[in-house]
PDB file of N, CA and C in Angstrom:
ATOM      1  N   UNK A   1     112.217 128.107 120.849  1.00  0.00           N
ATOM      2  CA  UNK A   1     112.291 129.456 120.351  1.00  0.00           C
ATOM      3  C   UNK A   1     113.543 130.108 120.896  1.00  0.00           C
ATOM      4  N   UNK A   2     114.203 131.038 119.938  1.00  0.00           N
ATOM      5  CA  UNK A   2     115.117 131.681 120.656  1.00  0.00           C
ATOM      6  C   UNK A   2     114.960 133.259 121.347  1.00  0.00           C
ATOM      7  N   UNK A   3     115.070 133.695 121.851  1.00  0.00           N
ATOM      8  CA  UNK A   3     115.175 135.125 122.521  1.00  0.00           C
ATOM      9  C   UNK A   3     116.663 135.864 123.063  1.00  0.00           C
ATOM     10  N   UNK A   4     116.440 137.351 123.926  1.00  0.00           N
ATOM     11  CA  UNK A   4     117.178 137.710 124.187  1.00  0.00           C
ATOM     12  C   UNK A   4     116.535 138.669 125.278  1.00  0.00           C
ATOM     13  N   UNK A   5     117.107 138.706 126.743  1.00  0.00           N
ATOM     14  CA  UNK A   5     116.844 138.925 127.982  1.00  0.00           C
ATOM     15  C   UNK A   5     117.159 140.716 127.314  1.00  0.00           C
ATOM     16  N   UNK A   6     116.296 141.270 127.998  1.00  0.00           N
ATOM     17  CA  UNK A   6     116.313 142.786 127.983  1.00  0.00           C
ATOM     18  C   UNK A   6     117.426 143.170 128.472  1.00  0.00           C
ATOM     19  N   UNK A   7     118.056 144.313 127.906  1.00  0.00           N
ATOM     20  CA  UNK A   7     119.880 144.994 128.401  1.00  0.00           C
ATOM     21  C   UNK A   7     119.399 144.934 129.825  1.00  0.00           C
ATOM     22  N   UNK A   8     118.908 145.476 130.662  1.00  0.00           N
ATOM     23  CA  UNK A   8     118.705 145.866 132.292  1.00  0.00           C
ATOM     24  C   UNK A   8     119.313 144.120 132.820  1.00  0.00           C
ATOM     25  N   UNK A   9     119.120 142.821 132.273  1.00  0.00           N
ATOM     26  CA  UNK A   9     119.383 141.888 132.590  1.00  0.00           C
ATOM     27  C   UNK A   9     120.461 140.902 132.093  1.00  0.00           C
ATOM     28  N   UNK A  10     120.473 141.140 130.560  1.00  0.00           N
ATOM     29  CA  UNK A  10     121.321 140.876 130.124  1.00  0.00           C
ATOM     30  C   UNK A  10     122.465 141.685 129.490  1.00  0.00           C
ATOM     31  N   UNK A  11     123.177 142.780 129.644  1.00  0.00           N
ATOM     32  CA  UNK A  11     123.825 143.952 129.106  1.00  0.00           C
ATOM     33  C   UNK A  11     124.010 143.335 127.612  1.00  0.00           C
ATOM     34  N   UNK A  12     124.791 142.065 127.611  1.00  0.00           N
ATOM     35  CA  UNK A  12     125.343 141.136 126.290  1.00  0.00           C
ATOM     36  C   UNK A  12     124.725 140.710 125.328  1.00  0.00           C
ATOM     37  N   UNK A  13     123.331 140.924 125.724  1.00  0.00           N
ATOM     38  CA  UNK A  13     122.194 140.303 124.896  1.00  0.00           C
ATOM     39  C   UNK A  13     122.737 138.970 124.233  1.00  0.00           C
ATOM     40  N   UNK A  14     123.050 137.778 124.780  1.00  0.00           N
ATOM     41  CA  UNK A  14     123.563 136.456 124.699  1.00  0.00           C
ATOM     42  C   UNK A  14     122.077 136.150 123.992  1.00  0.00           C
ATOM     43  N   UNK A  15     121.839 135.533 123.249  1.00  0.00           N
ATOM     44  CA  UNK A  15     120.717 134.391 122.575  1.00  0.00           C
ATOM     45  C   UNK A  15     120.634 133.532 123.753  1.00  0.00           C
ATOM     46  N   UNK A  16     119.243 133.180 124.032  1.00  0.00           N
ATOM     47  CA  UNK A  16     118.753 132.123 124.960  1.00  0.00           C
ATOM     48  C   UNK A  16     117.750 131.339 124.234  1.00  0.00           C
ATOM     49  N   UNK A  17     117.659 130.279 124.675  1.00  0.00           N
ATOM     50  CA  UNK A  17     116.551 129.582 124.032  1.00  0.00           C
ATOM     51  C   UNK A  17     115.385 128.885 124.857  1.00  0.00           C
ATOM     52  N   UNK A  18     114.600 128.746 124.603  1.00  0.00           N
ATOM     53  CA  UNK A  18     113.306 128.042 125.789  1.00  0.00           C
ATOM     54  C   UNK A  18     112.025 127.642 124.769  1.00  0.00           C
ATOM     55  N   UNK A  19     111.396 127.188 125.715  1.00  0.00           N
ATOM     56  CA  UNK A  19     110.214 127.041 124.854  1.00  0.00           C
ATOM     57  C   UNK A  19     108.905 127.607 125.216  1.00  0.00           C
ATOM     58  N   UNK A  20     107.956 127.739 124.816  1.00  0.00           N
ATOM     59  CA  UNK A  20     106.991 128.920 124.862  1.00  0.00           C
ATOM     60  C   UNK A  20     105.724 127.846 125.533  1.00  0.00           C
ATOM     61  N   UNK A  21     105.319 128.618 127.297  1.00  0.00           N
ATOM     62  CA  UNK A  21     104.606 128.265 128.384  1.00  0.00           C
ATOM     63  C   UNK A  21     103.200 127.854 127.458  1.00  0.00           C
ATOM     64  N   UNK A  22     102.682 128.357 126.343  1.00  0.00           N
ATOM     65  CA  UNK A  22     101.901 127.942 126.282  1.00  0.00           C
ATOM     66  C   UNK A  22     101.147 127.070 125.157  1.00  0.00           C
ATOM     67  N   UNK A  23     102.261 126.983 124.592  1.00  0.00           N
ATOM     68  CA  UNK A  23     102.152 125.819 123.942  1.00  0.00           C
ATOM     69  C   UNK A  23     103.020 124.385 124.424  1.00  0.00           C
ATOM     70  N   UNK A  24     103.248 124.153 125.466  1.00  0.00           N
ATOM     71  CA  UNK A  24     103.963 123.431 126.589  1.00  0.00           C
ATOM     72  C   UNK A  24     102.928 123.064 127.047  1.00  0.00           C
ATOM     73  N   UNK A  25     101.985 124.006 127.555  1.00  0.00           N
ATOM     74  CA  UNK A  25     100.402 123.158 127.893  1.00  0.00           C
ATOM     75  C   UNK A  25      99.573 122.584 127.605  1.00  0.00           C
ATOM     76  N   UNK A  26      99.762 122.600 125.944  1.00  0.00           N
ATOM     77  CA  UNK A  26      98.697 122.027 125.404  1.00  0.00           C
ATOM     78  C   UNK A  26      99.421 120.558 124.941  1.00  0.00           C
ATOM     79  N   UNK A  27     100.570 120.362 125.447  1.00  0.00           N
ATOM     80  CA  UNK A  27     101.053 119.289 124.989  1.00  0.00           C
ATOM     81  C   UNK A  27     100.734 118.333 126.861  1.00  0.00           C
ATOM     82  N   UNK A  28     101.157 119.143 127.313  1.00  0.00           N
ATOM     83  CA  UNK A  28     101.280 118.790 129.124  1.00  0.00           C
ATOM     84  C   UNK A  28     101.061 119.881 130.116  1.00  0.00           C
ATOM     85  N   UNK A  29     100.032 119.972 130.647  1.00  0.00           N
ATOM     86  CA  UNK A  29      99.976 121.267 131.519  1.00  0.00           C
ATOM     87  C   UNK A  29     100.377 120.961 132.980  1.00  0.00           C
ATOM     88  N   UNK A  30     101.140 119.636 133.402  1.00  0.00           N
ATOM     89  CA  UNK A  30     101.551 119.939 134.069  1.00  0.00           C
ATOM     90  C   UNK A  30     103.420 120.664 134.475  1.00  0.00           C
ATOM     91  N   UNK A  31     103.832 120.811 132.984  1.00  0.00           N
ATOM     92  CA  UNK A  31     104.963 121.355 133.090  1.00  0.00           C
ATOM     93  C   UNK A  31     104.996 122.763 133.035  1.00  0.00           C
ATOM     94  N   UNK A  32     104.214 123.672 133.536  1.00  0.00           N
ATOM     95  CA  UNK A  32     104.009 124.880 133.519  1.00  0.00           C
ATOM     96  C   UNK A  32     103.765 124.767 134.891  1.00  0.00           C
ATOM     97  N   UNK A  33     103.875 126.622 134.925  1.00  0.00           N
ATOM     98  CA  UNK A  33     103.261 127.248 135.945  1.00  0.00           C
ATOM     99  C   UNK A  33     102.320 128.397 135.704  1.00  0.00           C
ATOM    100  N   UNK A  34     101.591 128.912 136.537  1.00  0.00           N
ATOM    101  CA  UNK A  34     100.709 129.620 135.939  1.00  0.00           C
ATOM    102  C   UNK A  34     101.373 131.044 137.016  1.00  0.00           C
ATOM    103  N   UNK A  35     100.599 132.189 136.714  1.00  0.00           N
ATOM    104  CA  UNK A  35     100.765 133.466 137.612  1.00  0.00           C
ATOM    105  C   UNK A  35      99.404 133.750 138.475  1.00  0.00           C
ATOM    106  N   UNK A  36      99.851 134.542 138.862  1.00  0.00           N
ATOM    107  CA  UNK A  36      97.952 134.670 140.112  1.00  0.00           C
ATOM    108  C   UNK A  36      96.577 134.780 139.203  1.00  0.00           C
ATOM    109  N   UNK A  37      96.671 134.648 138.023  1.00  0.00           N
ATOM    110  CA  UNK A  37      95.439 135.267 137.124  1.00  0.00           C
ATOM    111  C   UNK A  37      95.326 133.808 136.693  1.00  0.00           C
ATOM    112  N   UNK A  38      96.277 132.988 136.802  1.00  0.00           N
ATOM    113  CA  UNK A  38      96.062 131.453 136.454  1.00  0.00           C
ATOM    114  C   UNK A  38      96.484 131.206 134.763  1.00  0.00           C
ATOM    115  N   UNK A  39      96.823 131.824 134.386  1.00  0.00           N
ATOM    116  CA  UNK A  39      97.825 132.012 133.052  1.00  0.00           C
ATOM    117  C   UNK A  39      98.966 131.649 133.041  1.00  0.00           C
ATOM    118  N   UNK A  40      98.931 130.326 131.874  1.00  0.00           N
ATOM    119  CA  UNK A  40     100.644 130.087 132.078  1.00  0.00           C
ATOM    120  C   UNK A  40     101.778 131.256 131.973  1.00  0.00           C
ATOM    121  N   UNK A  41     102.679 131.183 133.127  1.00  0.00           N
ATOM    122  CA  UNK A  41     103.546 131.901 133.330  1.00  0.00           C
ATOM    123  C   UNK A  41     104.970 131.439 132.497  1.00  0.00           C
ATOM    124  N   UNK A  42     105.481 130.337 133.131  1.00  0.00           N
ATOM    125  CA  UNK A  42     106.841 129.874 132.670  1.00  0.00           C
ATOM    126  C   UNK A  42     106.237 127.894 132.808  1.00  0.00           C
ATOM    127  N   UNK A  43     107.607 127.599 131.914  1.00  0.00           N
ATOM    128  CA  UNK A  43     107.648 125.933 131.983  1.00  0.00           C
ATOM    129  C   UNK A  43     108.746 125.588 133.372  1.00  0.00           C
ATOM    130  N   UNK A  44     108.051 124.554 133.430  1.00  0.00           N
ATOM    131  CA  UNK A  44     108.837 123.627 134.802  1.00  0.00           C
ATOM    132  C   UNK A  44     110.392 122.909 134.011  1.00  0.00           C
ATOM    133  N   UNK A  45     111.124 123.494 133.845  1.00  0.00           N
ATOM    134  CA  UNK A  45     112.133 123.151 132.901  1.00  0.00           C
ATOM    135  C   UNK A  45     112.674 121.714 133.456  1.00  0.00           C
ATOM    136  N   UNK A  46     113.087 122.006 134.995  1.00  0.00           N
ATOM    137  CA  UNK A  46     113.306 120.878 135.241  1.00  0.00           C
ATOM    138  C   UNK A  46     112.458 119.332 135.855  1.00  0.00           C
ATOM    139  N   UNK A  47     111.001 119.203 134.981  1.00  0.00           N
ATOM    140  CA  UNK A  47     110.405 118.393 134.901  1.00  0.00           C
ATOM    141  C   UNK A  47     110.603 118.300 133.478  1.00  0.00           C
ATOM    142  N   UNK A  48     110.722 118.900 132.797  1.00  0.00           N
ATOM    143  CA  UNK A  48     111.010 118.526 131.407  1.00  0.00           C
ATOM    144  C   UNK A  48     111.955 117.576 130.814  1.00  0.00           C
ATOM    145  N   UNK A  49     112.884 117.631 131.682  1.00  0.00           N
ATOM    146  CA  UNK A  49     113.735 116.531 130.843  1.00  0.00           C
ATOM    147  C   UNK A  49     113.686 114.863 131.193  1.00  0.00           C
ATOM    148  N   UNK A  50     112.723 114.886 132.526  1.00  0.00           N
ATOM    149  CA  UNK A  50     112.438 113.756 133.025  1.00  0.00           C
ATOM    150  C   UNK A  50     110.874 113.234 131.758  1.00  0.00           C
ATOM    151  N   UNK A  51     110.235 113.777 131.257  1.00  0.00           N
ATOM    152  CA  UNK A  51     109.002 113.767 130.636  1.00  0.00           C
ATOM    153  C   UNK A  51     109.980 113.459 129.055  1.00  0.00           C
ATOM    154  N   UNK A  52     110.966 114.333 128.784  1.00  0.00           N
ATOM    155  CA  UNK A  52     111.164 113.813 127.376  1.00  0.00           C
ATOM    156  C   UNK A  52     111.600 112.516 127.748  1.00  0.00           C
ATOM    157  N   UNK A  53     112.586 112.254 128.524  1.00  0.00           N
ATOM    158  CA  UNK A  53     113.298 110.873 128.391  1.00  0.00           C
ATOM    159  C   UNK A  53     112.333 110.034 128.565  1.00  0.00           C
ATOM    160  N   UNK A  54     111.007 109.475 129.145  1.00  0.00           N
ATOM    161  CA  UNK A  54     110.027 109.084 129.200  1.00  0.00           C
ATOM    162  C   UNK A  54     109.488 108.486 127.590  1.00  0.00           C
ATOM    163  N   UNK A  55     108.987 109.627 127.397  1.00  0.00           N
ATOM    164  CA  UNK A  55     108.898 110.097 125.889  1.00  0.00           C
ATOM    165  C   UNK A  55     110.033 108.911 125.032  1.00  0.00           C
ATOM    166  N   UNK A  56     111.321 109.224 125.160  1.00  0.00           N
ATOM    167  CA  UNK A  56     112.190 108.880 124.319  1.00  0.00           C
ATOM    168  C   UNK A  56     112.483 107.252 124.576  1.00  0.00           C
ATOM    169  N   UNK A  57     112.429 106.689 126.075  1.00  0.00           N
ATOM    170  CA  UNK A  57     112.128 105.564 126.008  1.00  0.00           C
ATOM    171  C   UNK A  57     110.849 104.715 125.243  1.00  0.00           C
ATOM    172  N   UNK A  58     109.581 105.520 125.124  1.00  0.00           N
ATOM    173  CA  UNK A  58     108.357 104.606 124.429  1.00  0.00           C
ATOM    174  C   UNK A  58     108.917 104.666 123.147  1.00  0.00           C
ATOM    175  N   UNK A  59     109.411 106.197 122.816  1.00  0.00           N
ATOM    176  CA  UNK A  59     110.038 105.699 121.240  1.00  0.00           C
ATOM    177  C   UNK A  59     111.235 104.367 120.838  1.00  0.00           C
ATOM    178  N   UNK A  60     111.396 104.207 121.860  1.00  0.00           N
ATOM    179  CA  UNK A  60     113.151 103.426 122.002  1.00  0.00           C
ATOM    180  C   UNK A  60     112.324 102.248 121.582  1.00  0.00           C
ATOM    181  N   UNK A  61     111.812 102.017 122.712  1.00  0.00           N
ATOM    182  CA  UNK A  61     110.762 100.500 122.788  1.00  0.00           C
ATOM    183  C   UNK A  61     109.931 100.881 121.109  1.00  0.00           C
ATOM    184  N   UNK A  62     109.119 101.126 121.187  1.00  0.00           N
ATOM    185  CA  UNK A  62     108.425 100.709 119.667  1.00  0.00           C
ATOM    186  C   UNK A  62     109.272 100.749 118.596  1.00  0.00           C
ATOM    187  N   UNK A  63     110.419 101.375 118.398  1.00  0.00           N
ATOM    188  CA  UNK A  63     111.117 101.056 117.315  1.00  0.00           C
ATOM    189  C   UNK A  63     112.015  99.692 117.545  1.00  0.00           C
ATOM    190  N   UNK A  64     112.405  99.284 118.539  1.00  0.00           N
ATOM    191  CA  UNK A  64     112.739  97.897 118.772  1.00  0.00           C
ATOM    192  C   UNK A  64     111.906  97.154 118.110  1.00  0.00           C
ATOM    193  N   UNK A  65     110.007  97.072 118.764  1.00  0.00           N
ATOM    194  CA  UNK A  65     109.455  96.419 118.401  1.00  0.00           C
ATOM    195  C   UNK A  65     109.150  96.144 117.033  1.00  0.00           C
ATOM    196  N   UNK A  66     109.219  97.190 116.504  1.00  0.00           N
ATOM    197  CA  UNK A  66     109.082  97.289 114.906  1.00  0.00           C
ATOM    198  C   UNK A  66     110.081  96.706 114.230  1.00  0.00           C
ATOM    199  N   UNK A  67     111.704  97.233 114.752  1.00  0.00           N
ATOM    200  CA  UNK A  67     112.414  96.497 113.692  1.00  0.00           C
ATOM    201  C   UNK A  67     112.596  94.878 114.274  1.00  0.00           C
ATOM    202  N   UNK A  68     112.095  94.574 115.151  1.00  0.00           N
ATOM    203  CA  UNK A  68     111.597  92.648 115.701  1.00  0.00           C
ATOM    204  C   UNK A  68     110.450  92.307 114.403  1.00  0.00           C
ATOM    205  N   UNK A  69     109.341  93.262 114.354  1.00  0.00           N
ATOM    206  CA  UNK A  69     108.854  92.847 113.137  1.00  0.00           C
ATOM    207  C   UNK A  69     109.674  92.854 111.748  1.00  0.00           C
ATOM    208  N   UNK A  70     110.091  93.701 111.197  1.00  0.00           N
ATOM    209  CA  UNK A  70     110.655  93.574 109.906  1.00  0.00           C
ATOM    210  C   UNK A  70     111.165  92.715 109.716  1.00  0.00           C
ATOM    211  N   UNK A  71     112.510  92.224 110.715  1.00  0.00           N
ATOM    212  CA  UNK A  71     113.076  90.992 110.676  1.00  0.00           C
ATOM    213  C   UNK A  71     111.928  90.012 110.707  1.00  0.00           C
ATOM    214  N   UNK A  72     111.081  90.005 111.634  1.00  0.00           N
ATOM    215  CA  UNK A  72     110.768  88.227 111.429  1.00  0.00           C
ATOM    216  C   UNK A  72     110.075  88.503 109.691  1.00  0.00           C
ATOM    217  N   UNK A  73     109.899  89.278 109.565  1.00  0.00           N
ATOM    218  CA  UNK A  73     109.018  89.443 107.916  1.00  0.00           C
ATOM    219  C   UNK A  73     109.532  89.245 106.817  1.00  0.00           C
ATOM    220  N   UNK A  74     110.903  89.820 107.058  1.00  0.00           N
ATOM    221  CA  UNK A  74     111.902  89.238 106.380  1.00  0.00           C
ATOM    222  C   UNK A  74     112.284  87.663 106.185  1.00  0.00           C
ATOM    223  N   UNK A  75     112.795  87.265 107.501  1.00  0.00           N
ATOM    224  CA  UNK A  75     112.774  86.076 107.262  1.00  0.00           C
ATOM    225  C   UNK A  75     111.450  85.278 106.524  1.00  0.00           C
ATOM    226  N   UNK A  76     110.102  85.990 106.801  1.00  0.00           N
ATOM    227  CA  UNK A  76     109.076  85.394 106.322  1.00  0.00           C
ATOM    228  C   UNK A  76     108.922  85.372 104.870  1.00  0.00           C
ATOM    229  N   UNK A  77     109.325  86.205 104.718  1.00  0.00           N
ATOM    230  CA  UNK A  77     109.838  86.881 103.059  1.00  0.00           C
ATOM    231  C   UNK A  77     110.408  85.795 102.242  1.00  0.00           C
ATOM    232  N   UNK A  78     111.407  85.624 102.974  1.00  0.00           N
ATOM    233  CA  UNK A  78     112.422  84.886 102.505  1.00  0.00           C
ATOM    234  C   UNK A  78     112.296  83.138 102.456  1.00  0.00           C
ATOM    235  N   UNK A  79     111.265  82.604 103.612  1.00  0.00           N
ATOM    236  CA  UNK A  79     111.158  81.323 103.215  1.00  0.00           C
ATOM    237  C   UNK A  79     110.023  81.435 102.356  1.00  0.00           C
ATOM    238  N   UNK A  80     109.285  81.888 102.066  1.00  0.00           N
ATOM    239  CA  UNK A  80     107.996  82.056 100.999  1.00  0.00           C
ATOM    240  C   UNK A  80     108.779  81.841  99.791  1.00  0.00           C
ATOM    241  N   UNK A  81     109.481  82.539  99.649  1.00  0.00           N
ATOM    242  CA  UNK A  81     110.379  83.184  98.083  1.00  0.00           C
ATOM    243  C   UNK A  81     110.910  81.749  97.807  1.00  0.00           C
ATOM    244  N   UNK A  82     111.593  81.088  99.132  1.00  0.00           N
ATOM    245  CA  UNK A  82     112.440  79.283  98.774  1.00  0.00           C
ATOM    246  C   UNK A  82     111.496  78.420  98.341  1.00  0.00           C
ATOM    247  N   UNK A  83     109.888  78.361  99.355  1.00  0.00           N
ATOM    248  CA  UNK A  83     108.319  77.501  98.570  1.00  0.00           C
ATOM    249  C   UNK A  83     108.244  78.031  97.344  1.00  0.00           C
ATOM    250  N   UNK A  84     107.992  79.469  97.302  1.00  0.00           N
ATOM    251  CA  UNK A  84     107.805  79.707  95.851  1.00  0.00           C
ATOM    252  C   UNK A  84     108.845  79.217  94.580  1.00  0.00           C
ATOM    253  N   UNK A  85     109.864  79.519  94.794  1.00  0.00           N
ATOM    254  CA  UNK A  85     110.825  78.512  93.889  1.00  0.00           C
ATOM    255  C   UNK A  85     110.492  77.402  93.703  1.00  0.00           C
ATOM    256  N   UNK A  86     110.807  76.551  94.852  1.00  0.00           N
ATOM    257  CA  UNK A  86     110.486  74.911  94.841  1.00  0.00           C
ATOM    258  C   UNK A  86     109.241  74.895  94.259  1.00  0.00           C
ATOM    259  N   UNK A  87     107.863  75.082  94.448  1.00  0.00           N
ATOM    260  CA  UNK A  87     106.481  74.995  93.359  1.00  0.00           C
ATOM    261  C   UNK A  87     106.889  75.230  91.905  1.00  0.00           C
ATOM    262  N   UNK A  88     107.678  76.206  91.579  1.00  0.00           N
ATOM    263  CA  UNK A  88     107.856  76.712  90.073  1.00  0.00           C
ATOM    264  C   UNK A  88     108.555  75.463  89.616  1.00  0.00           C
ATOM    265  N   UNK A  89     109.995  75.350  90.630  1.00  0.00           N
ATOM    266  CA  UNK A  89     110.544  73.914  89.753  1.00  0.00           C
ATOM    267  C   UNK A  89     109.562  72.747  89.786  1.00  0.00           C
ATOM    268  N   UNK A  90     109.008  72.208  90.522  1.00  0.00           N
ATOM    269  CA  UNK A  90     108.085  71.350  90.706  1.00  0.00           C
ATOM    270  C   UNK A  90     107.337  71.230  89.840  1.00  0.00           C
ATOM    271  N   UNK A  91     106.512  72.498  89.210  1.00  0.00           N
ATOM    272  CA  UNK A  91     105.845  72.903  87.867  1.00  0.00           C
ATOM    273  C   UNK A  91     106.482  72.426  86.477  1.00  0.00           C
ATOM    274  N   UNK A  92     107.056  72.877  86.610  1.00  0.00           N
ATOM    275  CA  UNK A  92     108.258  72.937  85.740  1.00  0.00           C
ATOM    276  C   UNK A  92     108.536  71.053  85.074  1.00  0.00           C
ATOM    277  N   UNK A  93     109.086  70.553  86.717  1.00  0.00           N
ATOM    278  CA  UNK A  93     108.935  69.156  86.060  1.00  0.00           C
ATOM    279  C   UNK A  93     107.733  68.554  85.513  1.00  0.00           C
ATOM    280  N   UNK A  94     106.785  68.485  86.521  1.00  0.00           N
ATOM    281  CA  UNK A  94     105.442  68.141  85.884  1.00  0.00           C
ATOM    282  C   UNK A  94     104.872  68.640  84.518  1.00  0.00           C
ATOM    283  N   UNK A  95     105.172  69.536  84.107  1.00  0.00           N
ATOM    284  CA  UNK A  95     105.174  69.927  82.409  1.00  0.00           C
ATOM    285  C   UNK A  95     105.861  69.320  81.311  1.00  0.00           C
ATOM    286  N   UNK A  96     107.130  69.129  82.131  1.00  0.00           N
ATOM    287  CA  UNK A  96     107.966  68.193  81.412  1.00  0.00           C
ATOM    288  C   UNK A  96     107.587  66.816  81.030  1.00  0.00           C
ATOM    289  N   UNK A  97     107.018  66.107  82.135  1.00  0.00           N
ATOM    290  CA  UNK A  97     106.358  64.920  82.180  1.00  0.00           C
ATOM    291  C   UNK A  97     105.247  64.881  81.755  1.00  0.00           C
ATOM    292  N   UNK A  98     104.147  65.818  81.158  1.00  0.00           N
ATOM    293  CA  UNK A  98     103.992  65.781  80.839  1.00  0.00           C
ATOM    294  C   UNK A  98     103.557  66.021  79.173  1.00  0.00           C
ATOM    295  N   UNK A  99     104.372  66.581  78.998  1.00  0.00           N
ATOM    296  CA  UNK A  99     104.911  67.152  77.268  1.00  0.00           C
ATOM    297  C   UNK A  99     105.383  65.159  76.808  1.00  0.00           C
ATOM    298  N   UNK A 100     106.377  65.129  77.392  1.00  0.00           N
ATOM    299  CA  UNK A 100     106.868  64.087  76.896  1.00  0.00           C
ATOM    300  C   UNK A 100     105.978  62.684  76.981  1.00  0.00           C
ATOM    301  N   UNK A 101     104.974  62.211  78.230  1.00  0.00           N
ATOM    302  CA  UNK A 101     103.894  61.452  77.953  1.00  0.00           C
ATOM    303  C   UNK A 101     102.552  61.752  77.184  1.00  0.00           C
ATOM    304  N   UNK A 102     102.628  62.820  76.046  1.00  0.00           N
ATOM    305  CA  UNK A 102     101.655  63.689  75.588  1.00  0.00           C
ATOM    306  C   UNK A 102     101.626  62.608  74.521  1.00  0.00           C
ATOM    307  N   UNK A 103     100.690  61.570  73.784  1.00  0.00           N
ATOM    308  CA  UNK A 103     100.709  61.042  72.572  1.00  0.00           C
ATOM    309  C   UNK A 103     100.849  61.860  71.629  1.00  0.00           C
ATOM    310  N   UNK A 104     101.309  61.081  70.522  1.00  0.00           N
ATOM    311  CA  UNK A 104     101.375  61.956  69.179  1.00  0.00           C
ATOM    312  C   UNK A 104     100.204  62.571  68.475  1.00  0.00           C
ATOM    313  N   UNK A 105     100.046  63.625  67.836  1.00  0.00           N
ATOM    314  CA  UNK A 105      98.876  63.453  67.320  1.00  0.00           C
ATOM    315  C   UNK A 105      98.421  63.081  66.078  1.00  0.00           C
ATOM    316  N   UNK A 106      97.163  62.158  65.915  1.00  0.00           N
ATOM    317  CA  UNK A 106      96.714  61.327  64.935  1.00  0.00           C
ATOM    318  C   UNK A 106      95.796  62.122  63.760  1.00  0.00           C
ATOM    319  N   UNK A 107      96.116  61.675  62.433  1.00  0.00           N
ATOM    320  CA  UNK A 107      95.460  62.284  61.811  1.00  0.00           C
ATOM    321  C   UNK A 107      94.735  61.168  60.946  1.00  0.00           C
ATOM    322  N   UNK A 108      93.765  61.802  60.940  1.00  0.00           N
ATOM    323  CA  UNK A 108      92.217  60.630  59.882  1.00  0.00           C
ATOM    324  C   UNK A 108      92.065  61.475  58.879  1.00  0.00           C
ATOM    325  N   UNK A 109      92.161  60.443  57.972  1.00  0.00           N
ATOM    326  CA  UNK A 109      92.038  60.642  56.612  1.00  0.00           C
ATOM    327  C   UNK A 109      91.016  60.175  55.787  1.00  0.00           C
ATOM    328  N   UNK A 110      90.349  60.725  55.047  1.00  0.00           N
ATOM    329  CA  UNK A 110      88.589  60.703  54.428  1.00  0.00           C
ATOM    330  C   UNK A 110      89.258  59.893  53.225  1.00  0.00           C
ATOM    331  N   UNK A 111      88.758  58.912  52.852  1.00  0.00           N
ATOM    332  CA  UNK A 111      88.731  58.965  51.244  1.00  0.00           C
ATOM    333  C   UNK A 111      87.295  58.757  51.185  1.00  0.00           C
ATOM    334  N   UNK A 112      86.976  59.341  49.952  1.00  0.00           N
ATOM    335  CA  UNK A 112      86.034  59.108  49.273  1.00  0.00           C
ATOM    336  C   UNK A 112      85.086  57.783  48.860  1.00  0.00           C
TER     337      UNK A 112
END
């Protein structure tokens, strides 16, 4: 969220940005602090960036792992697709062989 520190503190009213104590807790309550009434007060900012990078390593790792899957799937993909060819030609001949060992066909004729 962005804000701006009251003139008494900030004369410049500069834009600041932070993120809001209490919805910070419901993600992690231990990056807060609370005030004497036990109400989150402010975030532990500087535990925060140790918790995202955390964070950003499990993402690091499972998207590794994932694109380790695609590839091997791919490749799996891909020798299926070479069997599947080879069966079709394979088909293919065996039709041939047999079209051409197919006897002729015979026709009977009635007379009377």
């Amino acid at each position: 969220m962005s804000f701006r520190y009251k003139k008494e503190i900030d004369p410049q009213g500069t834009p600041e940005f932070g993120l809001v104590a209490e919805e910070v807790e419901k993600v992690n309550p231990d990056l807060i602090i609370r005030d004497p009434e036990g109400r989150p007060y402010t975030v532990r900012y500087e535990q925060v960036n140790a918790m995202l990078l955390n964070e950003f390593l499990k993402q690091h790792r499972n998207v590794q792992e994932l694109e380790a899957t695609v590839a091997q799937q791919q490749k799996n993909i891909k020798a299926l697709n070479a069997s599947l060819r080879e069966q079709a030609s394979q088909i293919q001949k065996v039709s041939a062989q047999l079209e051409v060992s197919k006897p002729a066909p015979q026709m009977v004729i009635n007379t009377p």
